[in-house]
Protein backbone atom coordinates (compact mmCIF):
# COMPACT_ATOMS: atom_id res chain seq x y z
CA UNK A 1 106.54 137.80 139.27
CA UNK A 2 106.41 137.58 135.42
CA UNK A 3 105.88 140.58 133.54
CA UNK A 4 103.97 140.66 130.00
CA UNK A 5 103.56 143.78 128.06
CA UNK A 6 100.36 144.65 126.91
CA UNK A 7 101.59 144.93 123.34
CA UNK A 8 102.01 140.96 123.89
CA UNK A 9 97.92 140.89 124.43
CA UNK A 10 97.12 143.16 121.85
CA UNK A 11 98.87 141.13 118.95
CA UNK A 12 96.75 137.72 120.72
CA UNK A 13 93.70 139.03 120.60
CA UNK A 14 94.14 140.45 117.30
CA UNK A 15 95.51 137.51 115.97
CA UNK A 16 92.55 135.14 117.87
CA UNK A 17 89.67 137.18 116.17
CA UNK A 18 91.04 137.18 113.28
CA UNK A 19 91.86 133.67 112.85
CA UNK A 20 88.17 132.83 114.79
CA UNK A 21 86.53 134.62 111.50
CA UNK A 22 88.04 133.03 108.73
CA UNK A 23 88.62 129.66 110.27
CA UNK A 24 85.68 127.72 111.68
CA UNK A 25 86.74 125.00 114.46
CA UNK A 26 87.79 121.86 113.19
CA UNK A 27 85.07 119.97 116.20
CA UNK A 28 81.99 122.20 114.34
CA UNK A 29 82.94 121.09 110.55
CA UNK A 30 83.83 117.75 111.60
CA UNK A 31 80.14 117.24 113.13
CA UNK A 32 78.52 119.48 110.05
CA UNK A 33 79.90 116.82 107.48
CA UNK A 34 79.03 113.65 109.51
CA UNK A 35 75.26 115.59 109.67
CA UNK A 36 75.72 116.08 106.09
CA UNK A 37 76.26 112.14 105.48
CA UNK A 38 73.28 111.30 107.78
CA UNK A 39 70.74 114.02 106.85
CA UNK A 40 67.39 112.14 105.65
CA UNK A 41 66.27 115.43 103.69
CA UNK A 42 67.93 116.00 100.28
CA UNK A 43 67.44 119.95 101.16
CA UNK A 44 68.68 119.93 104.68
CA UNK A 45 71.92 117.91 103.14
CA UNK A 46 72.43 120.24 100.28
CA UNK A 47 72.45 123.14 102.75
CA UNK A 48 75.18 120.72 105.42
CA UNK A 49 77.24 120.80 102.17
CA UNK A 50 77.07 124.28 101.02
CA UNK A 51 77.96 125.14 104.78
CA UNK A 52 80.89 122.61 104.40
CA UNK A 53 82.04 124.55 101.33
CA UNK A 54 81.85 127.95 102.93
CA UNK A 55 84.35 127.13 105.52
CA UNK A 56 86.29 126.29 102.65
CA UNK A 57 86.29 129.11 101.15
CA UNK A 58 86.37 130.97 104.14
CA UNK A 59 89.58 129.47 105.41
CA UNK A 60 91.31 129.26 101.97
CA UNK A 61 90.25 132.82 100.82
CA UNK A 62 91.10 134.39 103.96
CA UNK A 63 87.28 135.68 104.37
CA UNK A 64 84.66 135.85 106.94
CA UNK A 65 82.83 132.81 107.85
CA UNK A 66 79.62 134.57 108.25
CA UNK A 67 78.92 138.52 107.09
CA UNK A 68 77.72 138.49 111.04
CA UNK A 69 81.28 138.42 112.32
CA UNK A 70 79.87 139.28 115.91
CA UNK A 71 80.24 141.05 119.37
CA UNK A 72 83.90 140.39 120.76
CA UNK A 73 83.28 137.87 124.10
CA UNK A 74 86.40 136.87 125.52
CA UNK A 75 86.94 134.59 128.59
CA UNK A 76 90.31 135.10 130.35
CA UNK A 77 91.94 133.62 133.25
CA UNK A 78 95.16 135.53 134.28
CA UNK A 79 98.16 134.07 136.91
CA UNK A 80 98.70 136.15 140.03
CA UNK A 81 101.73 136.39 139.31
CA UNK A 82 101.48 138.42 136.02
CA UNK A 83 102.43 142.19 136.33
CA UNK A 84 101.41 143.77 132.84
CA UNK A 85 103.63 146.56 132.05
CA UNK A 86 103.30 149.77 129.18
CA UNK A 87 99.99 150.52 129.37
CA UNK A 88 96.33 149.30 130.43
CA UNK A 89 95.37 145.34 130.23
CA UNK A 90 91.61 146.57 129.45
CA UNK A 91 92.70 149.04 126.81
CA UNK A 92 95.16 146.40 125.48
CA UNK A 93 92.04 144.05 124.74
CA UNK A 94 89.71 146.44 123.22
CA UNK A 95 92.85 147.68 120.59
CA UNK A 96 93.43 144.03 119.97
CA UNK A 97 89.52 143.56 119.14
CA UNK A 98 89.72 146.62 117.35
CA UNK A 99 92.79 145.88 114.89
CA UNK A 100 91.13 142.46 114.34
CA UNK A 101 87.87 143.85 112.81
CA UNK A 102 89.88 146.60 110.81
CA UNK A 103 92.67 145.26 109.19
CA UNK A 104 90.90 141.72 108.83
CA UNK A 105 87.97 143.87 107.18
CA UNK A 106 85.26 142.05 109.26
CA UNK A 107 82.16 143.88 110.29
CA UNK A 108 81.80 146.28 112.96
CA UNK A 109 78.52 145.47 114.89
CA UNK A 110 78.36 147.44 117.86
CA UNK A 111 76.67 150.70 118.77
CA UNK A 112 77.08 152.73 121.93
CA UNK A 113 73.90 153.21 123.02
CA UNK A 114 71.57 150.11 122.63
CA UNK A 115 67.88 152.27 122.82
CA UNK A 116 68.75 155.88 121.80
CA UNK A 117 71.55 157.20 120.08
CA UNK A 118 72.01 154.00 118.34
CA UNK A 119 75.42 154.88 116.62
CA UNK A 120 77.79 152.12 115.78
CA UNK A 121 81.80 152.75 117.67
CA UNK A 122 83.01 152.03 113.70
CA UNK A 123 85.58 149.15 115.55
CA UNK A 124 83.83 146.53 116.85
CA UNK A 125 84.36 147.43 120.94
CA UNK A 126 83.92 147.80 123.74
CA UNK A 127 84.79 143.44 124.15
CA UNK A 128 82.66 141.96 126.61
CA UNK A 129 85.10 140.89 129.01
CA UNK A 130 84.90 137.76 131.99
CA UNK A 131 88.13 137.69 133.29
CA UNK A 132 89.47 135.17 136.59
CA UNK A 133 92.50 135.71 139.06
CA UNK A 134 93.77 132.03 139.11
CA UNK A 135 97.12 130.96 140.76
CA UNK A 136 100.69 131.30 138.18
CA UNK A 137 101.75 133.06 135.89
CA UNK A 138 100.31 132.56 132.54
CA UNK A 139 97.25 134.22 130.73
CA UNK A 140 94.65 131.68 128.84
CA UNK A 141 92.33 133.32 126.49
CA UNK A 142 89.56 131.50 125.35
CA UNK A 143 87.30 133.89 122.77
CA UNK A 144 83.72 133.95 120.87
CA UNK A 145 82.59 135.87 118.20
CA UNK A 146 79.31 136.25 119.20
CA UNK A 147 76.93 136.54 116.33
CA UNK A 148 73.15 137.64 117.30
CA UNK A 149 70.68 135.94 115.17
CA UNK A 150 71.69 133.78 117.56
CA UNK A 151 72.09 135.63 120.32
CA UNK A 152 68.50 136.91 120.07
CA UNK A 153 67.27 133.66 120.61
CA UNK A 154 69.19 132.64 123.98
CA UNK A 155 67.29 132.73 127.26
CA UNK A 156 67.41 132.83 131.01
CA UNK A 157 64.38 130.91 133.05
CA UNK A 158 64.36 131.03 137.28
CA UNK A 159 63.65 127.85 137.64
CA UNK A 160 63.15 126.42 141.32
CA UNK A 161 64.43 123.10 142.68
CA UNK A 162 60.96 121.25 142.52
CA UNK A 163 61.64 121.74 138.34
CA UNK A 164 64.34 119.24 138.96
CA UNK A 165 65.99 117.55 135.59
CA UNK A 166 62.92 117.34 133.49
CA UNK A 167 62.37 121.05 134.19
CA UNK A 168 66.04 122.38 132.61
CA UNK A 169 66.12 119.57 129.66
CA UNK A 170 62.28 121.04 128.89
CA UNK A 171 63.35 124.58 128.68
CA UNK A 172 66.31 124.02 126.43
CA UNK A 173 63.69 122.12 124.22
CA UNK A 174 61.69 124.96 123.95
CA UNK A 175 63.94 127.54 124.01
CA UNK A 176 65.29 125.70 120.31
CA UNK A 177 61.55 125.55 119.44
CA UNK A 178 61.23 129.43 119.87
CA UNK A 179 63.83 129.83 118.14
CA UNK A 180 62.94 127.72 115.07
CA UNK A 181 64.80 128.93 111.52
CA UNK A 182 65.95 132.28 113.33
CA UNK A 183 69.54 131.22 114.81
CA UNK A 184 70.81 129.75 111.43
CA UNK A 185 70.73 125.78 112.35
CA UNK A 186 72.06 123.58 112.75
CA UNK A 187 72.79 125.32 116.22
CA UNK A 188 75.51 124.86 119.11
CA UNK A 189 73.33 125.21 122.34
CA UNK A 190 75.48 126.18 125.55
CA UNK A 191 73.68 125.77 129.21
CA UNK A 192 74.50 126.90 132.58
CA UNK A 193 72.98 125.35 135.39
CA UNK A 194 72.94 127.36 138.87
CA UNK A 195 74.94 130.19 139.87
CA UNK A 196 72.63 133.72 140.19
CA UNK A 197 70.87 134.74 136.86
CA UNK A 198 74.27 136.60 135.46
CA UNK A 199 76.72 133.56 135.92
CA UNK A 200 74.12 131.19 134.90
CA UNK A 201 74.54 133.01 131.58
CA UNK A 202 78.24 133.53 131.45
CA UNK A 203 78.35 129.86 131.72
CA UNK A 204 76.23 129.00 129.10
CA UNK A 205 78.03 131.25 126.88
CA UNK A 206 81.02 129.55 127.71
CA UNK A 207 79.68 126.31 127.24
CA UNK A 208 79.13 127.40 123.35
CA UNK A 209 82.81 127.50 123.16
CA UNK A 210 83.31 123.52 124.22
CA UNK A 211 84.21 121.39 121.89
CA UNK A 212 81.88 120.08 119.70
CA UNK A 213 80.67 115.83 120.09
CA UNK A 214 82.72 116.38 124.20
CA UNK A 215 80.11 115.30 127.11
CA UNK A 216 80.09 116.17 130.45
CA UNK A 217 82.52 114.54 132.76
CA UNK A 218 79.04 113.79 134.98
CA UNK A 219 77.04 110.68 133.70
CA UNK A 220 73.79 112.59 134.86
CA UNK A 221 74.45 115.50 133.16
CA UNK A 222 76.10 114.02 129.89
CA UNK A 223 72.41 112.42 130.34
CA UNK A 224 70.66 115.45 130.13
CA UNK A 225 73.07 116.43 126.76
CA UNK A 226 71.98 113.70 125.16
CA UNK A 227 68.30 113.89 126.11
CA UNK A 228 67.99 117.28 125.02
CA UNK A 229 69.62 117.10 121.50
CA UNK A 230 67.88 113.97 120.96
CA UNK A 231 64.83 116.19 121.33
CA UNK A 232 65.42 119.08 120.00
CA UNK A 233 66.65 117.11 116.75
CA UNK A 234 63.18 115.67 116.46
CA UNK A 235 61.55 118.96 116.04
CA UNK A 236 62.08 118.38 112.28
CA UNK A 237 63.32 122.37 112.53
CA UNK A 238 66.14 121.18 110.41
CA UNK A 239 69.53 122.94 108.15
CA UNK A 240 68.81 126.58 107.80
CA UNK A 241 65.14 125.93 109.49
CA UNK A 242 63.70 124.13 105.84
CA UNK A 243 62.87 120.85 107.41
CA UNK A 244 64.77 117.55 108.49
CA UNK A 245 66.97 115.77 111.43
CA UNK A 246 69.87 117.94 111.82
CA UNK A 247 68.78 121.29 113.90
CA UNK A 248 71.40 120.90 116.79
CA UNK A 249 74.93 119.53 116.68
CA UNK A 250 75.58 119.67 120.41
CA UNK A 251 73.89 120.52 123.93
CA UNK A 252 76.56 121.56 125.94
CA UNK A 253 75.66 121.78 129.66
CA UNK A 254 77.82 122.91 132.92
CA UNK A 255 77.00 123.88 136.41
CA UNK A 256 77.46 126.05 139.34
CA UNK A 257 76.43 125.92 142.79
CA UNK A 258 73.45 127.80 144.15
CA UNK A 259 71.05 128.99 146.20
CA UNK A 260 69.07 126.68 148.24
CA UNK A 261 65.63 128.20 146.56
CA UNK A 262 66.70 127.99 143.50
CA UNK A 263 67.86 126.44 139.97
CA UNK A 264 68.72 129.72 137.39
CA UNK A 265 69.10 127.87 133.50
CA UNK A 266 70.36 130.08 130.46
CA UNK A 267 70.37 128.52 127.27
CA UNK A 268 72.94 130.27 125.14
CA UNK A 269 71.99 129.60 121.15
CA UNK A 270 75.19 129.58 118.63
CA UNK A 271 74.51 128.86 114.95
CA UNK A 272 76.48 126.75 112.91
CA UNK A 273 79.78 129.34 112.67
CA UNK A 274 80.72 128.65 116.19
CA UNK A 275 83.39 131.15 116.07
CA UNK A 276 86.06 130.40 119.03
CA UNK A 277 89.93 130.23 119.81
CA UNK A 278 92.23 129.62 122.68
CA UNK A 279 95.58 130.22 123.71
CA UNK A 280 97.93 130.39 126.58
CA UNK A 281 101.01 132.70 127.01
């Protein structure tokens, strides 16, 4: 049995949103620059390159990426063998999330009660938490700062078994039409195939957090990526929604098993600051 104090998570998780803020993902500005050298419209490139020099600045300045620094989503698998000592693992997280957004003065976006009261918690929490038991005795972390011009745009569609392949690459085209200018494109799209309604969406909000220009181990479903950005790049939605080729950078899609009578699909829309970190301890 290995035994982590929950100090040791706090100082992570502060440390992962933090860094997830000022520092986009070397995958998303990698695939923003090659956009930038293949973008048709002179517009749609100047914005690539302006976006390009904001994670610049961002990184180099020690500033937010976006003034939309997001809910906190984190995605943790923890050993069986950990025993976390000096306090609450849950509590642990949320003070982590909550020094990040404080000290790193990034934005604090949440409110308490989403149709009523309407009054923001002034830190950032509660996280959203996902959390595994998997066999050892290490913790991994993987965490999203989950803007929502984006997340407005993300959906979930029942879809039955007769819908087949055509049927989930159709709704992720349309879901990206919806959404149009509104997420901040050139978008990250994340999709989770099967499960029940909630995992289907868990997944796809995971699958925001894959590395950007990977494809899915599956041929059929690396398919289906392909397909569907091919598409949805053709919509002529373009950089920041003003026209030309570059409104997705990747269609990221994973899958679950499911229910004979049925095919659940979220599409989970990321803009361009694809805020995400991992690590292990």
């Amino acid at each position: 049995m290995r035994e982590i104090p929950v100090a040791r998570i706090t100082e992570t998780v502060k440390n992962l949103f933090i860094s997830a803020n000022y520092e986009i993902g070397r995958d998303v500005e990698a695939a923003v620059k090659r956009a930038a050298e293949t973008e048709k419209s002179p517009i749609g490139r100047q914005v690539l390159c302006q976006l390009c020099e904001n994670y610049r600045i961002a990184r180099e300045d020690r500033v937010a990426i976006c003034q939309d620094t997001g809910m906190a989503v984190l995605f943790i698998d923890v050993g069986q063998d950990v025993h976390f000592t000096g306090g609450s693992f849950e509590e642990a997280v949320n003070e982590g999330v909550r020094q990040a957004y404080c000290e790193g003065y990034l934005r604090k976006s949440v409110v308490n009660d989403p149709v009523f009261d309407r009054r923001n918690t002034g830190d950032n929490t509660p996280a959203v938490l996902h959390l595994r038991i998997v066999p050892g005795e290490k913790v991994r972390f993987l965490i999203t700062a989950k803007g929502f011009g984006s997340e407005n745009m993300s959906a979930v569609k029942m879809c039955v078994p007769a819908d087949g392949e055509k049927g989930v690459v159709d709704f992720i085209v349309e879901t990206a039409r919806r959404a149009g200018p509104n997420p901040c494109p050139p978008m990250v799209i994340g999709v989770g195939v099967g499960g029940t309604m909630e995992q289907a969406a868990a997944l796809a909000k995971r699958m925001t957090a894959r590395p950007v220009g990977s494809r899915h181990p599956d041929a059929r479903y690396a398919g289906m990526e392909q397909e569907a950005l091919e598409r949805i790049n053709r919509l002529g939605i373009g950089p920041a929604g003003i026209g030309g080729k570059t409104t997705a950078l990747c269609v990221n899609i994973d899958y679950l098993p499911t229910h004979i009578a049925g095919m659940p699909v979220a599409v989970n829309v990321c803009c361009h600051a694809a805020r995400h970190g991992e690590e292990e301890i």
